[in-house]
C-alpha atoms as a PDB file:
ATOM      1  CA  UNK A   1     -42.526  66.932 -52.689  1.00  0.00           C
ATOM      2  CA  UNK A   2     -42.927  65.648 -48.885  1.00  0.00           C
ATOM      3  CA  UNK A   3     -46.439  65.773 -47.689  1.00  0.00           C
ATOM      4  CA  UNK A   4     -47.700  66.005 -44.335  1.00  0.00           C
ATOM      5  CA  UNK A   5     -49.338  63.257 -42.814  1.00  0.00           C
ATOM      6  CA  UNK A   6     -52.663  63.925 -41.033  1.00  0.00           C
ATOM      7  CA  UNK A   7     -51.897  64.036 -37.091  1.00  0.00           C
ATOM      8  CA  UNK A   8     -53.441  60.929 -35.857  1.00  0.00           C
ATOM      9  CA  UNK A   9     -51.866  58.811 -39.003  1.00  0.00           C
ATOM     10  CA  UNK A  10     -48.525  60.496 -37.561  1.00  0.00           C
ATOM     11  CA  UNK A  11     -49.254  59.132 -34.231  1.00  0.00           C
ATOM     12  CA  UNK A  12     -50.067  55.311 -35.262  1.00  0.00           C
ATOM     13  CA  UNK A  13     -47.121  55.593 -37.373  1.00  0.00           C
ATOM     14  CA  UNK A  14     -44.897  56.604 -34.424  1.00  0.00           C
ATOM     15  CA  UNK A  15     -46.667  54.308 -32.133  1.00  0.00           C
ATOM     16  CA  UNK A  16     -46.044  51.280 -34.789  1.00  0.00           C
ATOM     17  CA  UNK A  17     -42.211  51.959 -34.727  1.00  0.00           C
ATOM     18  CA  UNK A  18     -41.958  52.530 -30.972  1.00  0.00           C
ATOM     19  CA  UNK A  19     -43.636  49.320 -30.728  1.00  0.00           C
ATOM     20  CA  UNK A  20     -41.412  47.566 -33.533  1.00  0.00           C
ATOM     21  CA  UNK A  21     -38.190  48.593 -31.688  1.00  0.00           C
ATOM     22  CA  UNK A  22     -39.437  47.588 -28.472  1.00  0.00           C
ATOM     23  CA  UNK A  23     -39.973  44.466 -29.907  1.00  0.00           C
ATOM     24  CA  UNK A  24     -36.660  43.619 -31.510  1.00  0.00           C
ATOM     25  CA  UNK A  25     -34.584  44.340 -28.242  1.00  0.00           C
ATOM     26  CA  UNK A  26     -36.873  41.775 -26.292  1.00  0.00           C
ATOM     27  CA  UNK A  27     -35.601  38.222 -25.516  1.00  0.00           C
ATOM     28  CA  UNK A  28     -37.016  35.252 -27.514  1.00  0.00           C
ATOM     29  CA  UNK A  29     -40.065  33.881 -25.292  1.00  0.00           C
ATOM     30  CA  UNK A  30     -39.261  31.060 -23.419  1.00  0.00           C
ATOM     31  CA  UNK A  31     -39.945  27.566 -24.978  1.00  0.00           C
ATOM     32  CA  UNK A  32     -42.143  25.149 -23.249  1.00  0.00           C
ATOM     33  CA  UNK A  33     -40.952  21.419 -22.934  1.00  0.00           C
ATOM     34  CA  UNK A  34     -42.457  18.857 -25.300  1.00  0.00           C
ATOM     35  CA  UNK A  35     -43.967  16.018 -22.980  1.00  0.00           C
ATOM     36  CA  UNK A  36     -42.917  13.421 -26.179  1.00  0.00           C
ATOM     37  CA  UNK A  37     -39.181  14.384 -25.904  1.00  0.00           C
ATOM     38  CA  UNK A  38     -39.223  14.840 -22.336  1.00  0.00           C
ATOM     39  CA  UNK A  39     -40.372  11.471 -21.168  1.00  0.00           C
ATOM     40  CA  UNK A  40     -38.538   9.771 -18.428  1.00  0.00           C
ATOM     41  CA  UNK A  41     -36.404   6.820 -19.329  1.00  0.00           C
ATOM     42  CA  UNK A  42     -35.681   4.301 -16.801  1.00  0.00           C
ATOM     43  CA  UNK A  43     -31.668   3.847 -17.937  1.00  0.00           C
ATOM     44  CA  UNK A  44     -30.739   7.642 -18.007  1.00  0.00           C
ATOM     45  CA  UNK A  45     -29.248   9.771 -15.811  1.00  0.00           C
ATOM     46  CA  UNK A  46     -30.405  12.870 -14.649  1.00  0.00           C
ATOM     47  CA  UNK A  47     -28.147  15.591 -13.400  1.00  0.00           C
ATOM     48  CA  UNK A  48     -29.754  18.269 -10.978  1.00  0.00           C
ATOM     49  CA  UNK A  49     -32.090  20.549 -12.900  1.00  0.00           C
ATOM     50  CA  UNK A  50     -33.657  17.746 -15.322  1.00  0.00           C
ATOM     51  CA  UNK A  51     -37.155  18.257 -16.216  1.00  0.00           C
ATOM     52  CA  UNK A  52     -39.149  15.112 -17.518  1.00  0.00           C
ATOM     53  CA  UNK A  53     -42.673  13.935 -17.796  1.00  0.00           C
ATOM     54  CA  UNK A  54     -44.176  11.449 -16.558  1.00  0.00           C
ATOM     55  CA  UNK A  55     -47.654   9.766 -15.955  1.00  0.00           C
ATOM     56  CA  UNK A  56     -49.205  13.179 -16.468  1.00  0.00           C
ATOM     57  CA  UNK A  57     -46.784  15.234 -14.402  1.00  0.00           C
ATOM     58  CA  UNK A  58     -43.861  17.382 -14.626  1.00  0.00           C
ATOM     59  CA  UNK A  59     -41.203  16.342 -12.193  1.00  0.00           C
ATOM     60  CA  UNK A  60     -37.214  18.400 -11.843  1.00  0.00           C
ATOM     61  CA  UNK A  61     -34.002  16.216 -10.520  1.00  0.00           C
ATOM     62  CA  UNK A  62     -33.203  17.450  -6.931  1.00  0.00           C
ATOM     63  CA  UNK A  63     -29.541  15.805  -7.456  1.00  0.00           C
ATOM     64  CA  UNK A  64     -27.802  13.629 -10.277  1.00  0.00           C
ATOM     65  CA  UNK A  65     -28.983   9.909 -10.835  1.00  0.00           C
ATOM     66  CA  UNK A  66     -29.801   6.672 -13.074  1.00  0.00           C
ATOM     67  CA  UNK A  67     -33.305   6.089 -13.341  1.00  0.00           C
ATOM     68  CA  UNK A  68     -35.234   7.124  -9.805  1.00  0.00           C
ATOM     69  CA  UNK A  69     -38.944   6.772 -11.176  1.00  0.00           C
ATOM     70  CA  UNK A  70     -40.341  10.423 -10.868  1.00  0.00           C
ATOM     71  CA  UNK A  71     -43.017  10.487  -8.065  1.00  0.00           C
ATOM     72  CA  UNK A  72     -42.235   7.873  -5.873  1.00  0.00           C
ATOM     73  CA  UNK A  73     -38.565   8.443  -4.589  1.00  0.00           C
ATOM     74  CA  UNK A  74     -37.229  12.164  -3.053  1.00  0.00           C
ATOM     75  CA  UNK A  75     -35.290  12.559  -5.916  1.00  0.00           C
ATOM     76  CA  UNK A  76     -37.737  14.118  -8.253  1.00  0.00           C
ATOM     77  CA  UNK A  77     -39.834  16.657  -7.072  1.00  0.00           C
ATOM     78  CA  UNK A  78     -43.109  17.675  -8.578  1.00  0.00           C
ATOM     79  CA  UNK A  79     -43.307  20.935 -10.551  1.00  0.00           C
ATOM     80  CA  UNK A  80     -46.455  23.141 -10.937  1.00  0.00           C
ATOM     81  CA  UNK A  81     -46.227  23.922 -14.459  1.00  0.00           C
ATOM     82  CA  UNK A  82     -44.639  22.897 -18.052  1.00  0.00           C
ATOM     83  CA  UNK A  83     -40.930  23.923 -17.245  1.00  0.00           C
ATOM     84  CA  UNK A  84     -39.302  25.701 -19.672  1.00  0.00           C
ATOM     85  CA  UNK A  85     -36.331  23.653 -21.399  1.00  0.00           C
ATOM     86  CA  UNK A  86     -34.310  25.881 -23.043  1.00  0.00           C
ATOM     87  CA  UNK A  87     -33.735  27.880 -19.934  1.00  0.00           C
ATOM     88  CA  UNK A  88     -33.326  24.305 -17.706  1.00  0.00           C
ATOM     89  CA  UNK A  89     -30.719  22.898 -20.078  1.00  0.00           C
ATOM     90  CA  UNK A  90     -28.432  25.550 -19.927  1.00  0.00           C
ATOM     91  CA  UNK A  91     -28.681  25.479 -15.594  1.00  0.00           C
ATOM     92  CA  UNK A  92     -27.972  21.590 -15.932  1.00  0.00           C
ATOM     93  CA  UNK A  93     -25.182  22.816 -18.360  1.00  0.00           C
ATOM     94  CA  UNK A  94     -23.339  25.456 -16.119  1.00  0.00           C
ATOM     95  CA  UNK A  95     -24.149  23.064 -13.116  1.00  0.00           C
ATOM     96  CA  UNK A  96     -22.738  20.446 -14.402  1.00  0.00           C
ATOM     97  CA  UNK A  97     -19.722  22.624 -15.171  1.00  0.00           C
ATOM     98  CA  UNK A  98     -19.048  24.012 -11.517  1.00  0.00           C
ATOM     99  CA  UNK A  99     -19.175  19.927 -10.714  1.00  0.00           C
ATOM    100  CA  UNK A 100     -16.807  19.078 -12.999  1.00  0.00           C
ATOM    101  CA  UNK A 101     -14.555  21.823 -10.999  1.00  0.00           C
ATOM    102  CA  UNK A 102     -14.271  20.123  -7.577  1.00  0.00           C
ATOM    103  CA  UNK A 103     -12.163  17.177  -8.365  1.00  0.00           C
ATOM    104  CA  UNK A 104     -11.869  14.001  -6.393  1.00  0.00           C
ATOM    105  CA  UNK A 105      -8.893  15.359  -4.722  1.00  0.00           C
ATOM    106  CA  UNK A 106     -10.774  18.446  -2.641  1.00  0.00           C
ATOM    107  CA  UNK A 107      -9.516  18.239   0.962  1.00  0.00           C
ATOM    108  CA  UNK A 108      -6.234  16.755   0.309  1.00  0.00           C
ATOM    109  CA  UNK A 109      -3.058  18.626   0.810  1.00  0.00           C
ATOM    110  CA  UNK A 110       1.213  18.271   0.628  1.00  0.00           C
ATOM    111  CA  UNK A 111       3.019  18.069   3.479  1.00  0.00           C
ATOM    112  CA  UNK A 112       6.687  17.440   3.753  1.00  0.00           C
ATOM    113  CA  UNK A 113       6.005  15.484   0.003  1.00  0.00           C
ATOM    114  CA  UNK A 114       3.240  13.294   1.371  1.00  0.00           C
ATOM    115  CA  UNK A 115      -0.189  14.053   0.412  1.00  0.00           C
ATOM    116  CA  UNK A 116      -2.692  13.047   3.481  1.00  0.00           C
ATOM    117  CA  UNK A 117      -6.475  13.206   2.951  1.00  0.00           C
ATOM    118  CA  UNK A 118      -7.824  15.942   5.517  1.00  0.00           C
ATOM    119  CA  UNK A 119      -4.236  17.319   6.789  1.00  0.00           C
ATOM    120  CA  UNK A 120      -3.935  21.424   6.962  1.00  0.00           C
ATOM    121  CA  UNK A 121      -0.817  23.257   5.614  1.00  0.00           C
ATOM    122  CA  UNK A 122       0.248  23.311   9.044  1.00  0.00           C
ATOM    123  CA  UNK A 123      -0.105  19.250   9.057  1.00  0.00           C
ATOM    124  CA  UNK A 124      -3.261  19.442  11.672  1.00  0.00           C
ATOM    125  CA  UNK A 125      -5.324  16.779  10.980  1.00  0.00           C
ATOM    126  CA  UNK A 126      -8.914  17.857  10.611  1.00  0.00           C
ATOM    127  CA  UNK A 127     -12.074  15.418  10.845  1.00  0.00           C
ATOM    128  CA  UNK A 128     -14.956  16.196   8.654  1.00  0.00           C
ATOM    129  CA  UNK A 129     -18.274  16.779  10.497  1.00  0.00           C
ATOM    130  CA  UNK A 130     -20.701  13.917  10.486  1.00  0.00           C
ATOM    131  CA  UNK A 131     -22.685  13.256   7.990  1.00  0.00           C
ATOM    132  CA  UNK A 132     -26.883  14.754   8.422  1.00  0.00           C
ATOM    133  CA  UNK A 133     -29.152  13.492   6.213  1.00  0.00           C
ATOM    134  CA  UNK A 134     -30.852  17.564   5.889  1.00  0.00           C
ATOM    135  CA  UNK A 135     -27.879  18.785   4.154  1.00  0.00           C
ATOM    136  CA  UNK A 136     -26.953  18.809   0.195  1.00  0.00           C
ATOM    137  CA  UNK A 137     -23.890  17.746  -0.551  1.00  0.00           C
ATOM    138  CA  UNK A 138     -21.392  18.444  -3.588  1.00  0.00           C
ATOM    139  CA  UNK A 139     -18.794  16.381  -5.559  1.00  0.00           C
ATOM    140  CA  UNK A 140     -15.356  16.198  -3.078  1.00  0.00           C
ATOM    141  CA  UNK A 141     -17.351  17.083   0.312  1.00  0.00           C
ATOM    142  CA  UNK A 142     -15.772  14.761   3.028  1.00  0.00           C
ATOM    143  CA  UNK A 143     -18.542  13.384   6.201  1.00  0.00           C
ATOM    144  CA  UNK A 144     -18.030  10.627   8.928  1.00  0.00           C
ATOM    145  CA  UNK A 145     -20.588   8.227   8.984  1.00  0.00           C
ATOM    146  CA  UNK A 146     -20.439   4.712  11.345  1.00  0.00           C
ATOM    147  CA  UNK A 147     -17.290   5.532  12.416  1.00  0.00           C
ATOM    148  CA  UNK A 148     -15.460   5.882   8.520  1.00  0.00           C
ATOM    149  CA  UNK A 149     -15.011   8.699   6.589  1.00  0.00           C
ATOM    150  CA  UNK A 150     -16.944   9.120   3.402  1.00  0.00           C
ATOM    151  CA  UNK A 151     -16.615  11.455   0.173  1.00  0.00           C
ATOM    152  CA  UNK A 152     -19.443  12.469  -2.146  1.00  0.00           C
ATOM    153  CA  UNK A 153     -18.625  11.397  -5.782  1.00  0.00           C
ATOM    154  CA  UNK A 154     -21.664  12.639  -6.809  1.00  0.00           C
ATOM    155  CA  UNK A 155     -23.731  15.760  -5.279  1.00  0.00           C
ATOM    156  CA  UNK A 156     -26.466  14.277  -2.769  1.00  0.00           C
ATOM    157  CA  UNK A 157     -29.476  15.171  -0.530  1.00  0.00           C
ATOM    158  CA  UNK A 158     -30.173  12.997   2.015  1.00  0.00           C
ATOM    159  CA  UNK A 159     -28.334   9.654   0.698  1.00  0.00           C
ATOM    160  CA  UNK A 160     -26.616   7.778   3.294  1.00  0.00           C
ATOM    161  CA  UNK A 161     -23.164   6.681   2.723  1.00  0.00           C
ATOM    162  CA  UNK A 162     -22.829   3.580   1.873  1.00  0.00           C
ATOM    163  CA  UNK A 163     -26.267   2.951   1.096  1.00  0.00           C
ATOM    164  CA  UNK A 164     -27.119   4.198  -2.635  1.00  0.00           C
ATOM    165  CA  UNK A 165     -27.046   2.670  -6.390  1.00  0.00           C
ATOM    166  CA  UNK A 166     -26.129   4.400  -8.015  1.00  0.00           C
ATOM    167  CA  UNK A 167     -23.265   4.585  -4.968  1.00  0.00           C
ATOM    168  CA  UNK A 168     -22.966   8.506  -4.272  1.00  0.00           C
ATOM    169  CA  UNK A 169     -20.405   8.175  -1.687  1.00  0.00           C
ATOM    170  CA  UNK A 170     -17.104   6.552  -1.801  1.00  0.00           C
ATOM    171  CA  UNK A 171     -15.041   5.501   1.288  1.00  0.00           C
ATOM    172  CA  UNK A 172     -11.583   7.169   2.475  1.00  0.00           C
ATOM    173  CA  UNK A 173      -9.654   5.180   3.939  1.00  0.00           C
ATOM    174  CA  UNK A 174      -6.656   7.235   3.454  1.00  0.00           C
ATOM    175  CA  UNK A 175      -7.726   9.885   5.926  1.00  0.00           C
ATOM    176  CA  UNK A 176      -5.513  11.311   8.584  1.00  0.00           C
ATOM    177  CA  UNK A 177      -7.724  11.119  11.373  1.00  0.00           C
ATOM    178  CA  UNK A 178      -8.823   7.448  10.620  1.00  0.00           C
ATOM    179  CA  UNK A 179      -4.803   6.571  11.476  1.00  0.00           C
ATOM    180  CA  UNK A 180      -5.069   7.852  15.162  1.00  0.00           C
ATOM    181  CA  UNK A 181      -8.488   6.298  16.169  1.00  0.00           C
END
């Protein structure tokens, strides 16, 4: 024998597995970083996207690097709130992935079997733009600076070539254009 529920216990009932449902399709909540397991370490690297703590703040890696204390170089900048880590891991992750993608070898090409750094299909040579200090630069990107050519082995904001330890730049001295100067 079914009986009828009174119409306001029907409601809460319906309301409870409306509300059930709805909760089962949402996402986990995002997890909060732990400022213990979080701290910055002088000898580690941080790739582009790395959240750590330190003396009371919350800092995120502009670019990859070894050890940059948070708060004093342009490196790190400061975040607002406690960054969420799950979420940040997998960016540094997929990031780090889309690197790893650009090999060494970007702006090299074949010609008549010889491979010449910054030579078109067509064999023009063509020289990289100088380097500017405003722009972000990823693994393989080719610049002049002081006359040379440089290539970023590591992605960079601002770094000078030439100028950085860890070194973010590495010279070219293969390039076409630097043989008719």
């Amino acid at each position: 024998m079914i009986r009828s529920i009174p119409g306001n216990a029907h409601s809460f009932f319906c309301l409870v597995l409306v509300l059930l449902a709805a909760g089962l399709s949402l996402p986990a909540a995002a997890e909060p970083c732990d400022p213990e397991e979080s701290k910055w370490v002088p000898s580690r690297y941080y790739p582009a996207g790395s959240a750590v703590f330190h003396k009371g703040n919350w800092y995120e890696s502009r670019e990859l690097h070894q050890g940059l204390e948070p708060g004093i170089t342009f490196d790190w900048k400061e975040l607002d709130s406690v960054p969420d880590c799950e979420g940040r891991k997998q960016a540094v992750e997929q990031s780090q992935t889309e690197e790893g993608q650009q090999g060494p070898e970007a702006g090299t090409s074949q010609t008549a079997g010889k491979s010449k750094r910054g030579e078109t299909a067509s064999g023009m040579c063509v020289r990289p733009d100088p380097w500017l200090f405003s722009k972000s630069y990823t693994v393989g990107s080719l610049a002049t600076h002081g006359g040379q050519i440089w290539e970023a082995i590591r992605p960079t904001n601002g770094d000078m070539p030439g100028m950085n330890k860890p070194p973010r730049w590495k010279l070219v001295e293969d390039h076409c254009s630097m043989e008719r100067q």
